[in-house]
C-alpha atoms as a PDB file:
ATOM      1  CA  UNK A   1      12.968 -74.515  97.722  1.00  0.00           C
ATOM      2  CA  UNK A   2      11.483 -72.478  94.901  1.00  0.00           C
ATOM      3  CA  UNK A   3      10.864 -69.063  95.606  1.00  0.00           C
ATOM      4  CA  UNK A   4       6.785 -67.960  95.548  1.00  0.00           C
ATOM      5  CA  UNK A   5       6.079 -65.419  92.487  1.00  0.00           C
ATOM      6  CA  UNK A   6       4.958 -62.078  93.948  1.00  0.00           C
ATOM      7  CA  UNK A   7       1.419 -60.996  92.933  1.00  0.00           C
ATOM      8  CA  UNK A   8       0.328 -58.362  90.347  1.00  0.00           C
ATOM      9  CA  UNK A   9      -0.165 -55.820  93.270  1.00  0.00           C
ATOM     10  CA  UNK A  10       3.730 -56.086  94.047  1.00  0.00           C
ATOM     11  CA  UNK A  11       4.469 -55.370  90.870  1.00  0.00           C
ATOM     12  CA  UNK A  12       1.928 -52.716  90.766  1.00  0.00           C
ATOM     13  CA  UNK A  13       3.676 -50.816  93.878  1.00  0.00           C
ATOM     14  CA  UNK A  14       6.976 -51.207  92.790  1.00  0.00           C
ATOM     15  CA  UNK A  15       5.379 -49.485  89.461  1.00  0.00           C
ATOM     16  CA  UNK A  16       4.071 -46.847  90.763  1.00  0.00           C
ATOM     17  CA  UNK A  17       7.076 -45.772  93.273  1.00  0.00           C
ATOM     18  CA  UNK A  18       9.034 -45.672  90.203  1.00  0.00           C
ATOM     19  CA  UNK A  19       6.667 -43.330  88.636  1.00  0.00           C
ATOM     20  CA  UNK A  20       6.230 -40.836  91.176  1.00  0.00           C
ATOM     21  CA  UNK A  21      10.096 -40.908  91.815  1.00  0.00           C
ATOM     22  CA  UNK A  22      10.246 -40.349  87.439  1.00  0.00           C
ATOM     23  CA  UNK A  23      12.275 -43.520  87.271  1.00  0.00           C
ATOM     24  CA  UNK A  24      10.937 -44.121  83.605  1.00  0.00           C
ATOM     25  CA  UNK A  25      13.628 -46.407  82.554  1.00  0.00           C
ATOM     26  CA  UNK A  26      13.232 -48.701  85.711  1.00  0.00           C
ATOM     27  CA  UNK A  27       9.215 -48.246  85.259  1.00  0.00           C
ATOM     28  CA  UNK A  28       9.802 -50.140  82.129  1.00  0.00           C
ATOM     29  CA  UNK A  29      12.505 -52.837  83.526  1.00  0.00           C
ATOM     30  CA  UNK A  30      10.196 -53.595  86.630  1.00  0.00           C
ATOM     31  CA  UNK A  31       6.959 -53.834  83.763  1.00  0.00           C
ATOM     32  CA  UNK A  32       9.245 -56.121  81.689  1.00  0.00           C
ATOM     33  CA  UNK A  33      10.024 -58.304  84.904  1.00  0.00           C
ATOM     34  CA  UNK A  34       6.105 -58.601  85.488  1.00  0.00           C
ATOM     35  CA  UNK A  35       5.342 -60.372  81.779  1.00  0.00           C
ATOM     36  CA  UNK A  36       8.093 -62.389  82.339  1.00  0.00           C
ATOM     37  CA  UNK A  37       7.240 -63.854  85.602  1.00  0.00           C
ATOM     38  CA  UNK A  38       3.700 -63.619  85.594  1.00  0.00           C
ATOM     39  CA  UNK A  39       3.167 -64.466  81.848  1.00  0.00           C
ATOM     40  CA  UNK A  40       0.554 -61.287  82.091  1.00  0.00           C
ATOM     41  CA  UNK A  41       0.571 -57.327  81.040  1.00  0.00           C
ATOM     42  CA  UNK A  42      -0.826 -56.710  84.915  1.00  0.00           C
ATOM     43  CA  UNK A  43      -4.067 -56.225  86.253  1.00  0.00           C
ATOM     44  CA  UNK A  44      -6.426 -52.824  86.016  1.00  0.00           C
ATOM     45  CA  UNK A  45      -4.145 -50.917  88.168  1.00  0.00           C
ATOM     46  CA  UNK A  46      -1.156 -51.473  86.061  1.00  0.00           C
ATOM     47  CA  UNK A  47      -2.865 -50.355  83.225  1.00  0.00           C
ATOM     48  CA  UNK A  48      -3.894 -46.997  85.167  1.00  0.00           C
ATOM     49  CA  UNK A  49      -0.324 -46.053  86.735  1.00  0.00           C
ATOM     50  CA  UNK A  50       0.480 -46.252  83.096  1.00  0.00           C
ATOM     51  CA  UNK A  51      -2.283 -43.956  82.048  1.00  0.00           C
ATOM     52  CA  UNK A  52      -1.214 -41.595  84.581  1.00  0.00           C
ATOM     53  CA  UNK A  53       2.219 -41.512  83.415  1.00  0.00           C
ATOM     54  CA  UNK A  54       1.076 -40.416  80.009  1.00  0.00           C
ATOM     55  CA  UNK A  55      -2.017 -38.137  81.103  1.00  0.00           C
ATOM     56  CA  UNK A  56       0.917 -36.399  83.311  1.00  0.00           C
ATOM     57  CA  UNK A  57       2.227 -35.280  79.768  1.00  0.00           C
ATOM     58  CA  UNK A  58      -1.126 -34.507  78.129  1.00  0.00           C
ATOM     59  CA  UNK A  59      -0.255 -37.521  76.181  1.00  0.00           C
ATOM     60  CA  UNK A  60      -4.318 -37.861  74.705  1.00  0.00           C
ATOM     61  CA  UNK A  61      -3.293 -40.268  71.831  1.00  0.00           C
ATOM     62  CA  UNK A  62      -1.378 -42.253  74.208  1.00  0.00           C
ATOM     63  CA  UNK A  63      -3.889 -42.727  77.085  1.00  0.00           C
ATOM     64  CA  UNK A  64      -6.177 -44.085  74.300  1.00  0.00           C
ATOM     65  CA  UNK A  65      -3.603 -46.937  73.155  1.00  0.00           C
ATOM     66  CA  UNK A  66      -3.545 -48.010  76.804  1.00  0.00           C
ATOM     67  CA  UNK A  67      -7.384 -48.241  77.073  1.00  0.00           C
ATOM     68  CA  UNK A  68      -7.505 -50.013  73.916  1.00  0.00           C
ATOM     69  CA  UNK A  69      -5.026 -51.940  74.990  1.00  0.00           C
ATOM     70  CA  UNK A  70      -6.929 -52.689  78.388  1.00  0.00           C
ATOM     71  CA  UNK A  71     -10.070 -53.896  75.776  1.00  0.00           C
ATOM     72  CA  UNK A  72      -8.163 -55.976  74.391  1.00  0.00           C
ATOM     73  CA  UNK A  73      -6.551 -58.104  77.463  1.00  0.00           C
ATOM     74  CA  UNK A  74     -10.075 -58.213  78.712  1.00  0.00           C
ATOM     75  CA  UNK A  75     -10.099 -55.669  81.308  1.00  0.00           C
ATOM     76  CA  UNK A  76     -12.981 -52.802  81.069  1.00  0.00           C
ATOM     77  CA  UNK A  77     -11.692 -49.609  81.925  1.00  0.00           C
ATOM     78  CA  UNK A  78     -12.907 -48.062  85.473  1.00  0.00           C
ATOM     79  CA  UNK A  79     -13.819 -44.467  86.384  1.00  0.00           C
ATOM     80  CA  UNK A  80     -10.595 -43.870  87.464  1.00  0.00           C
ATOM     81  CA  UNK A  81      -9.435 -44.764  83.863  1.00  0.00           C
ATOM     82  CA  UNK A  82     -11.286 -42.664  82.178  1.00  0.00           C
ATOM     83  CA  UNK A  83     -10.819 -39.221  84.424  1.00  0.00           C
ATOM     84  CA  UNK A  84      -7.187 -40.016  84.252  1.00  0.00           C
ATOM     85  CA  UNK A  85      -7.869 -40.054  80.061  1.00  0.00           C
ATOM     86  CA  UNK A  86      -9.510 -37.310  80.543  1.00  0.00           C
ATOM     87  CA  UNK A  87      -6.604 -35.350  82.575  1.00  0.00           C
ATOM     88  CA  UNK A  88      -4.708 -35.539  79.375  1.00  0.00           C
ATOM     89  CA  UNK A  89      -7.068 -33.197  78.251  1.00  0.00           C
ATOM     90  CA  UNK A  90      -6.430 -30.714  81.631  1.00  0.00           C
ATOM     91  CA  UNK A  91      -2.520 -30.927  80.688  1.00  0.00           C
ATOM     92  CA  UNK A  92      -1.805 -26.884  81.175  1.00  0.00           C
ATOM     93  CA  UNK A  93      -0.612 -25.687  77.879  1.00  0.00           C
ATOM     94  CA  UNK A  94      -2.665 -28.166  75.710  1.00  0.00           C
ATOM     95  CA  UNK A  95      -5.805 -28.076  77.266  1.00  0.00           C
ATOM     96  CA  UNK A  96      -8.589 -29.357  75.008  1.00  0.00           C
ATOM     97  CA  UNK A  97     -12.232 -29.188  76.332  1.00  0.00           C
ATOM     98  CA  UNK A  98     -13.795 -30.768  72.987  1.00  0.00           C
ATOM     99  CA  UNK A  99     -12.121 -34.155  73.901  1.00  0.00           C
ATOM    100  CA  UNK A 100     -12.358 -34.117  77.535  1.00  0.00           C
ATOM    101  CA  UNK A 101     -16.168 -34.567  76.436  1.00  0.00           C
ATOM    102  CA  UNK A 102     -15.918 -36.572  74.088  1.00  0.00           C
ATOM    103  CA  UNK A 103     -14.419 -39.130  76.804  1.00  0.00           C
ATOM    104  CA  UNK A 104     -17.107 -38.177  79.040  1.00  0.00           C
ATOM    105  CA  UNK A 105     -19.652 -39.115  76.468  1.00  0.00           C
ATOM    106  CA  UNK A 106     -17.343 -42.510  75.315  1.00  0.00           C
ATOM    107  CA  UNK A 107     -17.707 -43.367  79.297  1.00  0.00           C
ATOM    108  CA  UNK A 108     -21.077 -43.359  79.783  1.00  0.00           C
ATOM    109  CA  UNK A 109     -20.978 -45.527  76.584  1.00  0.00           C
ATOM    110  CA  UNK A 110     -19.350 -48.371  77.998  1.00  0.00           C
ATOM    111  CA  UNK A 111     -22.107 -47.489  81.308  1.00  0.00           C
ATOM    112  CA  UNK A 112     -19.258 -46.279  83.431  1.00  0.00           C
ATOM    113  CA  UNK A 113     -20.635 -43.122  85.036  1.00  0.00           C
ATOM    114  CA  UNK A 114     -18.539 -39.965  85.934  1.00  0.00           C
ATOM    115  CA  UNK A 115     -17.981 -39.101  89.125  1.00  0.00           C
ATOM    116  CA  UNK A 116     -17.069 -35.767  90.832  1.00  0.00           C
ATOM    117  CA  UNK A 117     -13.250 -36.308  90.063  1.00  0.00           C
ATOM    118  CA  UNK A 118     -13.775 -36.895  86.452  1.00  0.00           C
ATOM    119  CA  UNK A 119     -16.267 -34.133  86.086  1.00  0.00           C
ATOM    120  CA  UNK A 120     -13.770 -31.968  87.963  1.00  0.00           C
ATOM    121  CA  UNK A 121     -10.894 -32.746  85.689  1.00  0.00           C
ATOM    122  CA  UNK A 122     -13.550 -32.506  82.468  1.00  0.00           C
ATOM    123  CA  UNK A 123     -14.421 -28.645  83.674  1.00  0.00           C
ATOM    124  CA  UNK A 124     -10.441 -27.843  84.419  1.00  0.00           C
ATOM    125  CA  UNK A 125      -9.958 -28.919  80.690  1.00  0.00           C
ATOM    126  CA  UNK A 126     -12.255 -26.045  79.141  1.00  0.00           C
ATOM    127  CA  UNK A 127     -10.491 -23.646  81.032  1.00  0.00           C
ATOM    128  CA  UNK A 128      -8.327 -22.202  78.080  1.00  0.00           C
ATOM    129  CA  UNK A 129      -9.990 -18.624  77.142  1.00  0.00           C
ATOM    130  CA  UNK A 130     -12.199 -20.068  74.406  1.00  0.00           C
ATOM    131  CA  UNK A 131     -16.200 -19.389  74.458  1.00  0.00           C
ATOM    132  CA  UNK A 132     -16.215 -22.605  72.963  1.00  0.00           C
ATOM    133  CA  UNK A 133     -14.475 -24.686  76.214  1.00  0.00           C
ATOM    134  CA  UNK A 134     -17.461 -22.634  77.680  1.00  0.00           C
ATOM    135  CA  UNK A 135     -19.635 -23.325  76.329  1.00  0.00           C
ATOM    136  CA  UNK A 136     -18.327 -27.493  76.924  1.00  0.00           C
ATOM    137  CA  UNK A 137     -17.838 -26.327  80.318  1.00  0.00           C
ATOM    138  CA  UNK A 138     -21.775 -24.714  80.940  1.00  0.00           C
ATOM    139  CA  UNK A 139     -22.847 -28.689  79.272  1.00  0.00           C
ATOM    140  CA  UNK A 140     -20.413 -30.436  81.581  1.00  0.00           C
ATOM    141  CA  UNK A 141     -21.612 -28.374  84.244  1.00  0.00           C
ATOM    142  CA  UNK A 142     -25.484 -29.348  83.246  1.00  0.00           C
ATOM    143  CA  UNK A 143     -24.357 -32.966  83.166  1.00  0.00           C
ATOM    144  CA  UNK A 144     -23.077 -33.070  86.663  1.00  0.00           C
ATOM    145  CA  UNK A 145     -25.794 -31.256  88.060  1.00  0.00           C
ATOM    146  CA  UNK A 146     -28.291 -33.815  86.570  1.00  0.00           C
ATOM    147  CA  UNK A 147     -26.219 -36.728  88.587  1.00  0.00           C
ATOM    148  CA  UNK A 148     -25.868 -34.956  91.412  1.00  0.00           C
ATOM    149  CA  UNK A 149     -29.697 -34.277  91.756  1.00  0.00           C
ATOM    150  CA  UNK A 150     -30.361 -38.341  90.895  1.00  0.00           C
ATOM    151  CA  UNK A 151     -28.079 -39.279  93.424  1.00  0.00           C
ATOM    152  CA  UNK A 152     -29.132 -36.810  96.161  1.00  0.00           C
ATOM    153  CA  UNK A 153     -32.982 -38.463  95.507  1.00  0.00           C
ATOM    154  CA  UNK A 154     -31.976 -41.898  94.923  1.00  0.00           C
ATOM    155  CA  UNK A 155     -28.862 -42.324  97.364  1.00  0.00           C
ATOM    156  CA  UNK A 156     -25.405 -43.714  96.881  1.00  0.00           C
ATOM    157  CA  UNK A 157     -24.232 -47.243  96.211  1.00  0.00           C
ATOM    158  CA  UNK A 158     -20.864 -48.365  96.723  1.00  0.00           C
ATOM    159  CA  UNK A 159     -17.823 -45.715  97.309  1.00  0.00           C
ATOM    160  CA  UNK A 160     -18.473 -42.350  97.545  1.00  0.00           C
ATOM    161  CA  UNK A 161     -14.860 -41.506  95.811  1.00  0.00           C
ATOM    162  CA  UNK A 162     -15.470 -43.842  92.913  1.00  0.00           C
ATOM    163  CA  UNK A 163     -19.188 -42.978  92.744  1.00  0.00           C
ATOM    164  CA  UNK A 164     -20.386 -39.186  94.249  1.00  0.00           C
ATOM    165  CA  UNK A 165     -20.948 -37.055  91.236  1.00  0.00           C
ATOM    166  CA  UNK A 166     -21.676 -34.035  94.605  1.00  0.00           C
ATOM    167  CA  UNK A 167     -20.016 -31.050  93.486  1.00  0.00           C
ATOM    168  CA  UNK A 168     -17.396 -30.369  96.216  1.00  0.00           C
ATOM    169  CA  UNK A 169     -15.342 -27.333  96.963  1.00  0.00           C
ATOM    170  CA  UNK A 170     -12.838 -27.901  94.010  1.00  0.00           C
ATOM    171  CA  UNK A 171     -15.830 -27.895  91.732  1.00  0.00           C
ATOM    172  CA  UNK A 172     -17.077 -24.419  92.990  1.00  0.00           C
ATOM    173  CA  UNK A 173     -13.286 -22.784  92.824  1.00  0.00           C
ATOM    174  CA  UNK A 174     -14.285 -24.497  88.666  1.00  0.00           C
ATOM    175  CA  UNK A 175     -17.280 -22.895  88.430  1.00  0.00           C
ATOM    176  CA  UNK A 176     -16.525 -19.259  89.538  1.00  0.00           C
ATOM    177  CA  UNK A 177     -13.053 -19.329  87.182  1.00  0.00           C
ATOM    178  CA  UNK A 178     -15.573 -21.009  84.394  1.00  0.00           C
ATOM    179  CA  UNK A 179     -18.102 -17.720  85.201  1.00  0.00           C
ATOM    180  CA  UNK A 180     -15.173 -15.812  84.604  1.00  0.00           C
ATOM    181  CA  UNK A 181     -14.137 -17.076  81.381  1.00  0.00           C
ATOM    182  CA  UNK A 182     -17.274 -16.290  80.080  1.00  0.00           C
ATOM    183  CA  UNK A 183     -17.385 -12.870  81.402  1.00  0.00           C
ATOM    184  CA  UNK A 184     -14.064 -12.224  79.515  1.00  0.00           C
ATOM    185  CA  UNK A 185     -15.916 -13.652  76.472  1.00  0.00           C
ATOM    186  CA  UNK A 186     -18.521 -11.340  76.411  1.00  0.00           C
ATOM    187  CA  UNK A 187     -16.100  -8.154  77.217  1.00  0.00           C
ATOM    188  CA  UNK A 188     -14.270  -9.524  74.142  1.00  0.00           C
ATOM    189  CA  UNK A 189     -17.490  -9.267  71.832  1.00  0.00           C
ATOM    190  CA  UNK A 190     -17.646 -13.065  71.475  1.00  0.00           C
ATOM    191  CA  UNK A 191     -21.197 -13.666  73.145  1.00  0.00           C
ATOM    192  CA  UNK A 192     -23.993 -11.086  73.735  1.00  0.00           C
ATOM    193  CA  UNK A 193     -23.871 -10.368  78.098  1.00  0.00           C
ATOM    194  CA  UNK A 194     -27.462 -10.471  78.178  1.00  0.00           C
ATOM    195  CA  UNK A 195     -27.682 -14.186  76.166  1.00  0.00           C
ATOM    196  CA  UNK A 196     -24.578 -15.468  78.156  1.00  0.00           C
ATOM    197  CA  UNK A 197     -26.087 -14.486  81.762  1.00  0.00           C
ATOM    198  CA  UNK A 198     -29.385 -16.604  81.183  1.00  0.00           C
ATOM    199  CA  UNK A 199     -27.965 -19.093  79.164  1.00  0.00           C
ATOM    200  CA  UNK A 200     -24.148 -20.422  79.713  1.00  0.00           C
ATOM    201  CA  UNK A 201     -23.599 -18.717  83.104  1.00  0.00           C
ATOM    202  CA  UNK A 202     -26.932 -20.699  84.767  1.00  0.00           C
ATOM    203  CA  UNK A 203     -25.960 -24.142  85.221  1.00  0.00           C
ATOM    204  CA  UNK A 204     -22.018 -22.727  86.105  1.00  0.00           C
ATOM    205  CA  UNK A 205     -23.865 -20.449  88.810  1.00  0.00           C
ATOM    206  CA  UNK A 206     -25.869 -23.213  90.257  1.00  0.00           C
ATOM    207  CA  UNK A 207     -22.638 -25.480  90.627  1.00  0.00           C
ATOM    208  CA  UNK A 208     -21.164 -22.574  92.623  1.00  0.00           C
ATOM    209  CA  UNK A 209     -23.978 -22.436  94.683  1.00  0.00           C
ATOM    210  CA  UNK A 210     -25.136 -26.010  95.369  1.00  0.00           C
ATOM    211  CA  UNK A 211     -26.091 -26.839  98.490  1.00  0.00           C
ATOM    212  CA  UNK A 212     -27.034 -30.854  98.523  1.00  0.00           C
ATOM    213  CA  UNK A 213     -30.729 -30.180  98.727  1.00  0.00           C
ATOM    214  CA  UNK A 214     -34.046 -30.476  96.405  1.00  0.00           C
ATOM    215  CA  UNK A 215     -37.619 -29.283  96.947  1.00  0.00           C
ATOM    216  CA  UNK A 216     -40.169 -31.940  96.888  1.00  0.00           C
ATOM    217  CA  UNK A 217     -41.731 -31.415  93.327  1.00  0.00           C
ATOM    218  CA  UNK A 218     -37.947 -31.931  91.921  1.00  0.00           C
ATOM    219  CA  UNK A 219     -37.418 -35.164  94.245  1.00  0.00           C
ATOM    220  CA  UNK A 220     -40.697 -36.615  93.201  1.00  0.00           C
ATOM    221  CA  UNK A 221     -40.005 -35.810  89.047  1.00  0.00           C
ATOM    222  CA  UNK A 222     -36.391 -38.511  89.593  1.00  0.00           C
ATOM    223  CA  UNK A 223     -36.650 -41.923  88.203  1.00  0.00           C
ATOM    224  CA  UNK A 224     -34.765 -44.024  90.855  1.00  0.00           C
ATOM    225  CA  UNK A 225     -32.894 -47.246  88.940  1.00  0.00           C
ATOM    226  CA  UNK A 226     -32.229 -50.660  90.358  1.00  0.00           C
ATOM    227  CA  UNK A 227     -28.461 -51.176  90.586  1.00  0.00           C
ATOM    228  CA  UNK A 228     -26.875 -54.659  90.244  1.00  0.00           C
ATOM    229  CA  UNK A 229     -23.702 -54.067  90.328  1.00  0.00           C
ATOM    230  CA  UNK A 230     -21.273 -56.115  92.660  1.00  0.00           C
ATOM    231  CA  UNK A 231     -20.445 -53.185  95.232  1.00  0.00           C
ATOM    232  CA  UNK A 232     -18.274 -55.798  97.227  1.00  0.00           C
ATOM    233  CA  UNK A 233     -15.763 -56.653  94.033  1.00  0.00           C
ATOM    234  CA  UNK A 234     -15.663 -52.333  93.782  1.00  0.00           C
ATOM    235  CA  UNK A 235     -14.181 -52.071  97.067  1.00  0.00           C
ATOM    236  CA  UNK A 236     -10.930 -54.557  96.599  1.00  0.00           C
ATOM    237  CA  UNK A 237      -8.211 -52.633  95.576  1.00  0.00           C
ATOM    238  CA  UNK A 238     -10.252 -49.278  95.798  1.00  0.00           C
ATOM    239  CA  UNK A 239      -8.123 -47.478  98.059  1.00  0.00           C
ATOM    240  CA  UNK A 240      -5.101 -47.622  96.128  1.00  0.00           C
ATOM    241  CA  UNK A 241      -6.890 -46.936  92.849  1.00  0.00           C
ATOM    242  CA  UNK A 242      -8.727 -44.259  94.737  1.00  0.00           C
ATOM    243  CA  UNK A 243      -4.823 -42.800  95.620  1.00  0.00           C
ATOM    244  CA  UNK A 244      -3.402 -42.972  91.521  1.00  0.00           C
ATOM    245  CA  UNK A 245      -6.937 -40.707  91.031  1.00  0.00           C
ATOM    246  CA  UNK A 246      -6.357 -38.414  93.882  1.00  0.00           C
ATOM    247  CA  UNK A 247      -2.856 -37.800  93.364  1.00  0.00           C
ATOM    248  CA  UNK A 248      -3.473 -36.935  89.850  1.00  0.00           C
ATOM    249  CA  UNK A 249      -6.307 -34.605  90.617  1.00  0.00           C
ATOM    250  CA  UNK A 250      -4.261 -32.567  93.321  1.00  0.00           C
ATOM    251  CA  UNK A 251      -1.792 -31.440  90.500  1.00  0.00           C
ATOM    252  CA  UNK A 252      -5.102 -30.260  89.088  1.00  0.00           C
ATOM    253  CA  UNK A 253      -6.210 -28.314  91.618  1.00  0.00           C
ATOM    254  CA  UNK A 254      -3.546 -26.641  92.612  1.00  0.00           C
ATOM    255  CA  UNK A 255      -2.905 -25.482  88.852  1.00  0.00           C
ATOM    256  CA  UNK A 256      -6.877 -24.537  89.420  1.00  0.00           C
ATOM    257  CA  UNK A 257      -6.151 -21.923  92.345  1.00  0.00           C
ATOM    258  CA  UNK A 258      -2.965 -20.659  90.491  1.00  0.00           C
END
C-alpha cells in the first residue's frame, strides 16, 4: 500500500530544525522534496523560516523577494512576516532605521498592524549612533504609544503575542539606550539639548515609563473599531509561528543588553 504524503507542517519542522542546526544545504534538499511531493512552495510558515534565514544575515533585499514571492502564491504576509523583514534591518553591523519604517509603514498598508515584537525589532534598528535613527526611533516610539493607548481603551482581540502593541520590559531597556543615543547627539553638537529634551526624548521617556493606564478624558477621546477578523483561523498554527518570531527576537535582545 501507498505510503500517505506528509503535510506542509512536516515539511515545515523538518525546515526549520535544519535551520537552527545551519544545515543550509539540507534546508534546500528537504524544500526541494516539499515541491516535489506536494506540487506546492509550502504554506505561510515555510515562507517565514525562510525569511528568518535571510533576516538572520540582514539580508533586506532578500526578505523582500520572499514576501513578494508570498504575494504572488497567494499568501498575505502575517505580522510575524513583516517584524522578521524588519529584523533585517536590526542585523548588528548594518542596521538601517530608515527601512525598518518604511516596512512598518508598507504593513499597515496591507492593514496588518504591528505588534510589540515588530515595534521592538523597528526601535533596535535605529540604534546605530545617528540623530537621524532617532529621530525614526522618537516616531516609532509615538506610533506604538498611539496603539498601545487604543488597545488599553478598546481591549484585545485574538493573541496577545500576535496582537499586544503593550510596551514590555524589552521595549523600556529600547527606550532608555534610544534616550541615550540622543543624549550623545546633542553632546556631539548635532541637536540643540534644550529642543531634543521636549521634543525627541518625550515620546522615548513615556515608553520607559508606561504603566498600562489612561485618565478618563484620554479613554473617552479613543475611537473604538469593530473588528471582523476570523480570531479562530489566527490561532491554528500560532504557536509555532509565535516560536520562529520569538526566537528571532531573543537574538535581539540580548544584542540589546550587550
Amino acid at each position: 500500500e501507498k505510503a500517505a504524503k506528509p503535510p506542509v507542517s512536516v515539511f515545515n519542522t523538518v525546515v526549520n530544525t535544519c535551520e537552527v542546526c545551519g544545515e543550509e544545504e539540507l534546508t534546500v534538499k528537504v524544500l526541494d522534496v516539499m515541491r516535489e511531493t506536494l506540487e506546492t512552495e509550502g504554506n505561510i510558515i515555510t515562507f517565514n523560516i525562510a525569511l528568518k534565514r535571510l533576516a538572520k544575515t540582514g539580508n533586506v533585499l532578500g526578505c523582500e523577494g520572499i514576501l513578494i514571492g508570498m504575494l504572488n502564491e497567494g499568501l498575505e504576509p502575517n505580522v510575524v512576516s513583516y517584524t522578521t523583514t524588519i529584523g533585517a534591518c536590526a542585523k548588528e553591523g548594518s542596521k538601517n532605521a530608515a527601512a525598518a519604517y518604511m516596512w512598518l509603514q508598507r504593513m499597515r498598508s496591507r492593514n496588518i498592524n504591528p505588534n510589540f515584537h515588530t515595534y521592538n525589532t523597528a526601535l533596535a534598528a535605529c540604534l546605530d549612533g545617528k540623530l537621524e535613527s532617532t529621530f525614526i526611533g522618537s516616531k516609532i516610539a509615538t506610533e506604538m504609544l498611539a496603539d498601545a493607548e487604543l488597545e488599553i481603551a478598546c481591549g484585545l482581540k485574538g493573541s496577545v503575542d500576535f496582537r499586544s502593541a503593550l510596551p514590555d520590559s524589552y521595549t523600556k531597556v529600547l527606550g532608555r539606550q534610544l534616550m541615550k543615543q540622543l543624549r550623545e547627539n546633542w553632546r556631539s553638537g548635532d541637536i540643540d539639548m534644550a529642543l531634543a529634551k521636549t521634543t525627541t526624548r518625550v515620546p522615548l521617556l513615556k515608553l520607559v515609563d508606561f504603566d498600562k493606564t489612561l485618565d478618563a478624558a484620554r479613554m473617552e477621546e479613543i475611537v473604538c473599531e469593530v473588528e471582523e477578523e476570523d480570531v479562530e483561523e489566527e490561532k491554528k498554527e500560532i504557536d509555532y509561528e509565535f516560536e520562529l518570531l520569538k526566537e528571532m527576537h531573543s537574538d535581539d535582545h540580548r544584542t540589546a543588553m550587550v
